[in-house]
Protein backbone atom coordinates (compact mmCIF):
# COMPACT_ATOMS: atom_id res chain seq x y z
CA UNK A 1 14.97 -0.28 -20.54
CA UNK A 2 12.87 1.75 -22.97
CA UNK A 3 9.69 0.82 -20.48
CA UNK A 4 11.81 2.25 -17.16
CA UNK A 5 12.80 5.35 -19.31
CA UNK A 6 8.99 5.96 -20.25
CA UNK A 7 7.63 5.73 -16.82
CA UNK A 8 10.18 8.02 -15.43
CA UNK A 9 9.57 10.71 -18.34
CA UNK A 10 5.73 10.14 -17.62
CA UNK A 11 5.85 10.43 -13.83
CA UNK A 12 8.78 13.72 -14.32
CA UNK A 13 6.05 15.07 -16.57
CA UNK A 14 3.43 14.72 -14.05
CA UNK A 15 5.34 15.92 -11.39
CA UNK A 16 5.53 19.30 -13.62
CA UNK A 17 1.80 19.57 -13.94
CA UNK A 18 1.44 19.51 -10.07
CA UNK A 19 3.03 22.71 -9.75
CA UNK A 20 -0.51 23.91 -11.49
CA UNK A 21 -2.31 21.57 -9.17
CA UNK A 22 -1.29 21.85 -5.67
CA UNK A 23 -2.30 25.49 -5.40
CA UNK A 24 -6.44 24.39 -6.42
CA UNK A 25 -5.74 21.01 -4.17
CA UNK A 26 -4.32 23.57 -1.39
CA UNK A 27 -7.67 26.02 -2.05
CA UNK A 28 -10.19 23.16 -2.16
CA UNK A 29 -8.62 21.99 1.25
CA UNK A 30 -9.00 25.15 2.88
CA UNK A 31 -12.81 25.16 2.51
CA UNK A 32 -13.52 20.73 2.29
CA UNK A 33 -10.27 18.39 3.05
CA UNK A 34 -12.48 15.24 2.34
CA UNK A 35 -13.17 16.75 -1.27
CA UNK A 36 -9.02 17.84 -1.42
CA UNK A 37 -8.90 14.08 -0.16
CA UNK A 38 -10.87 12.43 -2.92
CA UNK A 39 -9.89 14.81 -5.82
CA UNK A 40 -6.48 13.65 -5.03
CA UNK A 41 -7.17 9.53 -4.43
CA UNK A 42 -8.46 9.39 -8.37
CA UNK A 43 -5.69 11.61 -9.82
CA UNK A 44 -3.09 9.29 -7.92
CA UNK A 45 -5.12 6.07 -8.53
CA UNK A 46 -5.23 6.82 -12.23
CA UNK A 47 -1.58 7.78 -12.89
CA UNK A 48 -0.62 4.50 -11.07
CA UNK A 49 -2.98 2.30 -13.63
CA UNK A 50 -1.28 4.52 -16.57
CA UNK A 51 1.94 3.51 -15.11
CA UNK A 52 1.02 0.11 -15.11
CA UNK A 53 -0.09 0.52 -18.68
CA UNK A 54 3.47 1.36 -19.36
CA UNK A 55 4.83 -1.65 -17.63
CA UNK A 56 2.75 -3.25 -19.33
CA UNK A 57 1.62 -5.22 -15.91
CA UNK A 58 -1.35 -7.52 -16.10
CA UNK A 59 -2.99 -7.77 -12.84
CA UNK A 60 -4.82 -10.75 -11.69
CA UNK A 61 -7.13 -9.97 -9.06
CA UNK A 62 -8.71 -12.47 -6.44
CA UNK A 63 -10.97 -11.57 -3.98
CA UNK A 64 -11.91 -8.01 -3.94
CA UNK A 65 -15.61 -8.62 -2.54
CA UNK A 66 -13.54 -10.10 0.42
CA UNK A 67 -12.83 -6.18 0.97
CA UNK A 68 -15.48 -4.51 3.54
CA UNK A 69 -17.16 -1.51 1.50
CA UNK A 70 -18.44 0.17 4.65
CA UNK A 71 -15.86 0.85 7.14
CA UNK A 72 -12.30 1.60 6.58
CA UNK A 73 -10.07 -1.21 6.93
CA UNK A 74 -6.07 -2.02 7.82
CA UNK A 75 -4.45 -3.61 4.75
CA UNK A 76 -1.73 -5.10 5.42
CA UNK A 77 0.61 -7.24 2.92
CA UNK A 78 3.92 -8.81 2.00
CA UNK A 79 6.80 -6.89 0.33
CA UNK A 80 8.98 -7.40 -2.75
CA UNK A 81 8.71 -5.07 -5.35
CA UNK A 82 8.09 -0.97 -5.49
CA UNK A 83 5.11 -2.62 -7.79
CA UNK A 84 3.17 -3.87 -4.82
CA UNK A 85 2.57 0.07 -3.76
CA UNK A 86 1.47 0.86 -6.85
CA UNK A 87 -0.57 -1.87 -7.91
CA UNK A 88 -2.08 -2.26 -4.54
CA UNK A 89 -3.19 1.23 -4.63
CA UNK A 90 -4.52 1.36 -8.01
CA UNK A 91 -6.86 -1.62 -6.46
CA UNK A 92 -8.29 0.00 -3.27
CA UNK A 93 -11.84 1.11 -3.54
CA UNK A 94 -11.77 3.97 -1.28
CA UNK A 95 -9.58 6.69 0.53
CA UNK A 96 -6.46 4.64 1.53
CA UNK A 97 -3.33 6.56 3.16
CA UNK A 98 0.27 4.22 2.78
CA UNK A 99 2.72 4.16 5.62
CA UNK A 100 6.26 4.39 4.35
CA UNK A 101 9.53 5.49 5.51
CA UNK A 102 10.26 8.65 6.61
CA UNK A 103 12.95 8.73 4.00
CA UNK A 104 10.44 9.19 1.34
CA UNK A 105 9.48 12.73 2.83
CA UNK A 106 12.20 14.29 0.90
CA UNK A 107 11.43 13.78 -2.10
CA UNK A 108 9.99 16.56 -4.15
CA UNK A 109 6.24 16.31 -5.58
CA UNK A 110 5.97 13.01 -4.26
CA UNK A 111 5.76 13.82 -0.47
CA UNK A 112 2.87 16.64 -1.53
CA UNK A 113 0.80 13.91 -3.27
CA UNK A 114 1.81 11.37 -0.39
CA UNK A 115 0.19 13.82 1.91
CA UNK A 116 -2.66 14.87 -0.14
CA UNK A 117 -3.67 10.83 -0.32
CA UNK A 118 -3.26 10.37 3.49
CA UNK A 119 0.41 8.58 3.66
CA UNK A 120 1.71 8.34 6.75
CA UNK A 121 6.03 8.37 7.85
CA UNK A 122 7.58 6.12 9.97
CA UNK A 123 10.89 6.82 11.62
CA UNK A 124 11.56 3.38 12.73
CA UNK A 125 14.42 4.89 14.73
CA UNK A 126 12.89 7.14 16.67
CA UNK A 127 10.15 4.58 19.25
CA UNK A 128 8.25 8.05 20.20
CA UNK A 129 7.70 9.04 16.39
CA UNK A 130 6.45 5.61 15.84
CA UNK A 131 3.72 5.24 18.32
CA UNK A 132 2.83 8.61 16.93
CA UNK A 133 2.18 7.17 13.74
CA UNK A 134 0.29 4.64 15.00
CA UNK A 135 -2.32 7.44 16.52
CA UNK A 136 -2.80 9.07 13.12
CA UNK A 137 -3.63 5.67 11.39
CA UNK A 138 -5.48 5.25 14.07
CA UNK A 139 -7.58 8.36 14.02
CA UNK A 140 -7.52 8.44 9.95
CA UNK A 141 -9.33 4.90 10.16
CA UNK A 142 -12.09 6.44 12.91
CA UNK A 143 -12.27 9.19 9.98
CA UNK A 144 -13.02 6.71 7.84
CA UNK A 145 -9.58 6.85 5.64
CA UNK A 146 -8.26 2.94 4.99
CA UNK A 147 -4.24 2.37 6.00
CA UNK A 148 -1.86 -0.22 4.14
CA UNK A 149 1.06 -1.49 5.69
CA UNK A 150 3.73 -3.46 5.12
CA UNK A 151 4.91 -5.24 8.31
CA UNK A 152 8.06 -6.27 7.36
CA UNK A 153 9.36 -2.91 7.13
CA UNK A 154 11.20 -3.36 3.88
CA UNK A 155 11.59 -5.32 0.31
CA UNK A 156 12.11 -8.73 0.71
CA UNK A 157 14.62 -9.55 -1.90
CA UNK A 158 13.43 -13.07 -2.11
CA UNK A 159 10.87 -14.47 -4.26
CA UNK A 160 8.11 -16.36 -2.86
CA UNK A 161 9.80 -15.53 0.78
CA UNK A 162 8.71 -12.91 3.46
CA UNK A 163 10.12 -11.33 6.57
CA UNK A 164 9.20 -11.09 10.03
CA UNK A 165 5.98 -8.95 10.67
CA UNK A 166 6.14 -6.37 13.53
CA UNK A 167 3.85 -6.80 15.77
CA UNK A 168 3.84 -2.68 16.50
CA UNK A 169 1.76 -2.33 13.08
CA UNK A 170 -1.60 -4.54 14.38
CA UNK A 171 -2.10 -2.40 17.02
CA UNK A 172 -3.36 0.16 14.40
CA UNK A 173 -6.50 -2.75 14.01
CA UNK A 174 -6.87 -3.38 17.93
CA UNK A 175 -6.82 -0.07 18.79
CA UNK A 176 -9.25 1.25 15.67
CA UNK A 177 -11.16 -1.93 16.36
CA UNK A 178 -10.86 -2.09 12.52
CA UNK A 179 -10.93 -5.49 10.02
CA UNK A 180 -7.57 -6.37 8.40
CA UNK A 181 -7.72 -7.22 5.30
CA UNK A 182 -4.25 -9.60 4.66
CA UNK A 183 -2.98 -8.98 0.78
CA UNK A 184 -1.05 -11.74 -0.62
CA UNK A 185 1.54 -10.06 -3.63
CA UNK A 186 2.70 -12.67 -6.33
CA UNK A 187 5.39 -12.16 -8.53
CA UNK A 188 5.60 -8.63 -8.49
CA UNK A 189 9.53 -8.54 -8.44
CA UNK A 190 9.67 -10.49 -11.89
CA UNK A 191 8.42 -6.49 -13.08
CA UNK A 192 11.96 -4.57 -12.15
CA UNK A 193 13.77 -5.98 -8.93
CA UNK A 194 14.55 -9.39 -10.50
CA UNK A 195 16.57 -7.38 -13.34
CA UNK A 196 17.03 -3.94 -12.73
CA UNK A 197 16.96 -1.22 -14.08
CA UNK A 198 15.23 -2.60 -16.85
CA UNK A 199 10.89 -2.98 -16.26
CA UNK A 200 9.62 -6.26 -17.92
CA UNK A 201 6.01 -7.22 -18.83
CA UNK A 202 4.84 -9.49 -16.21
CA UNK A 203 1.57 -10.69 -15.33
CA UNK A 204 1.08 -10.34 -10.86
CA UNK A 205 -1.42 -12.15 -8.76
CA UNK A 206 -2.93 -9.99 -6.23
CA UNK A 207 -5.40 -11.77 -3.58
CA UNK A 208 -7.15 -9.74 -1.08
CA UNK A 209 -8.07 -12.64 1.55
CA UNK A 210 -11.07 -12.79 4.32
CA UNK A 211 -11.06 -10.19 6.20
CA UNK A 212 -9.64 -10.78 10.27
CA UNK A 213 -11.95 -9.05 12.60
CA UNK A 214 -9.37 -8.27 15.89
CA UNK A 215 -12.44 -7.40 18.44
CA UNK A 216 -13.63 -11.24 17.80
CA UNK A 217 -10.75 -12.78 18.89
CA UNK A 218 -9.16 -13.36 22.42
CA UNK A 219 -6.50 -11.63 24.00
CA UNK A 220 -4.64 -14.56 23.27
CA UNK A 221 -5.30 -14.69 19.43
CA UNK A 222 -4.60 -10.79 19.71
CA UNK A 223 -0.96 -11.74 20.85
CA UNK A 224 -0.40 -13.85 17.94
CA UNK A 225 -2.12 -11.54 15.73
CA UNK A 226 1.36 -10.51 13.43
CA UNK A 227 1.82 -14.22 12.70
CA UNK A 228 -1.61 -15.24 12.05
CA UNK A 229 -2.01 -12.59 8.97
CA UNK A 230 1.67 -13.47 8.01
CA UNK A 231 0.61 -17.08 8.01
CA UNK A 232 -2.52 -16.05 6.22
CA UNK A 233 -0.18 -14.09 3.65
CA UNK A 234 2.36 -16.84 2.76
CA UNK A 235 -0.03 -19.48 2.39
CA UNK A 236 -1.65 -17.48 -0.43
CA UNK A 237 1.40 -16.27 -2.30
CA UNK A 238 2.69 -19.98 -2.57
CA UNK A 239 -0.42 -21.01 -3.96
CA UNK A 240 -0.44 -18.81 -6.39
CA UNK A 241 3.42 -18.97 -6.85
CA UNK A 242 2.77 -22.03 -8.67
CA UNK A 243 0.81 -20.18 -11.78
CA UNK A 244 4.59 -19.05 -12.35
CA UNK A 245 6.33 -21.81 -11.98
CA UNK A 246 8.99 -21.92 -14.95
């Protein structure tokens, strides 16, 4: 309980200080939005690791070289904790943009930074407003900005389980002509979900698998695209389920 109490005097705190920084982030993005853009990827990127700090969260990493350094790419992985935002985007090497729910626009501070780091909102019931959000992933990867998605559209609350991928999200990859990069989450809801509202220390297994290339495969591996990553995704998190076997 202490840890949960920390992090959310930490991340209060920080939301404080932005009142001094959005002004200079609004002013630097008036003359260079890429430099607004990176300035406020490493501010984010390093208050996630300090929150992780606090959790006291040891990440395992497995295969980051698997990540393609010189195009932007579509992330896309399973779903469990609120962790697997914030560890995944400590972990991305360059300017990545989240899609989450439109919900999440509301809140104070964080729908600034959200904005300033290239997240995009989903209204997944309005069909117009979500084919618009596929466009601006779309044209953020041509721009060079990475996306990260979470197909199944919300927390699984089962360990070591997953739900259906929609298909809707892939078309961000065909359409970009972008690699996904599938990104297999273990244990992450042993750090608060499991037993909340208390944060535990928990060491998390984070693979980043071979990239999928969607412009190398037929139309009829395109179809099937959704349930080859999930596939991909499930057969990595129960392999490395087992490192936490009780």
């Amino acid at each position: 309980m202490i840890r949960y109490i920390s992090i959310l005097i930490f991340i209060g705190l920080f939301f404080i200080l932005s009142i001094i920084i959005f002004p200079i982030l609004l002013l630097i993005g008036l003359f260079n939005r890429h430099l607004r853009d990176v300035i406020s990827f490493k501010i984010v990127t390093r208050i996630l690791k300090i929150v992780l700090l606090m959790a006291g969260t040891k990440v395992e990493v497995i295969g980051y070289d698997n990540i393609p350094k010189d195009t932007a790419v579509l992330y896309v992985g399973n779903h469990r904790s609120i962790f697997d935002i914030i560890i995944g985007y400590s972990l991305v090497p360059n300017l990545t943009g989240f899609v989450s729910k439109i919900e999440m626009k509301k809140v104070p501070f964080l729908a600034q930074w959200m904005h300033f780091v290239n997240c995009l909102f989903l209204d997944r019931s309005d069909i117009k407003a979500g084919l618009k959000m596929i466009l601006d992933a779309i044209e953020r990867i041509k721009s060079n900005i990475s996306i990260f998605i979470f197909p199944e559209g919300t927390r699984c609350k089962t360990e070591g389980e997953m739900l259906e991928f929609k298909d809707g999200s892939f078309k961000i990859a065909t359409k970009a002509g972008c690699p996904i990069v599938p990104v297999a989450f273990s244990n992450t809801g042993s750090i608060f979900e499991n037993h909340f509202p208390r944060v535990t220390k928990e060491k998390v297994i984070v693979e980043f698998c071979e990239p999928i290339y969607p412009n190398e495969l037929s139309k009829e591996e395109q179809k099937v695209l959704g349930k080859t990553t999930q596939n991909i995704i499930m057969e990595t998190m129960q392999k490395n389920n087992c490192h936490f076997i009780p």
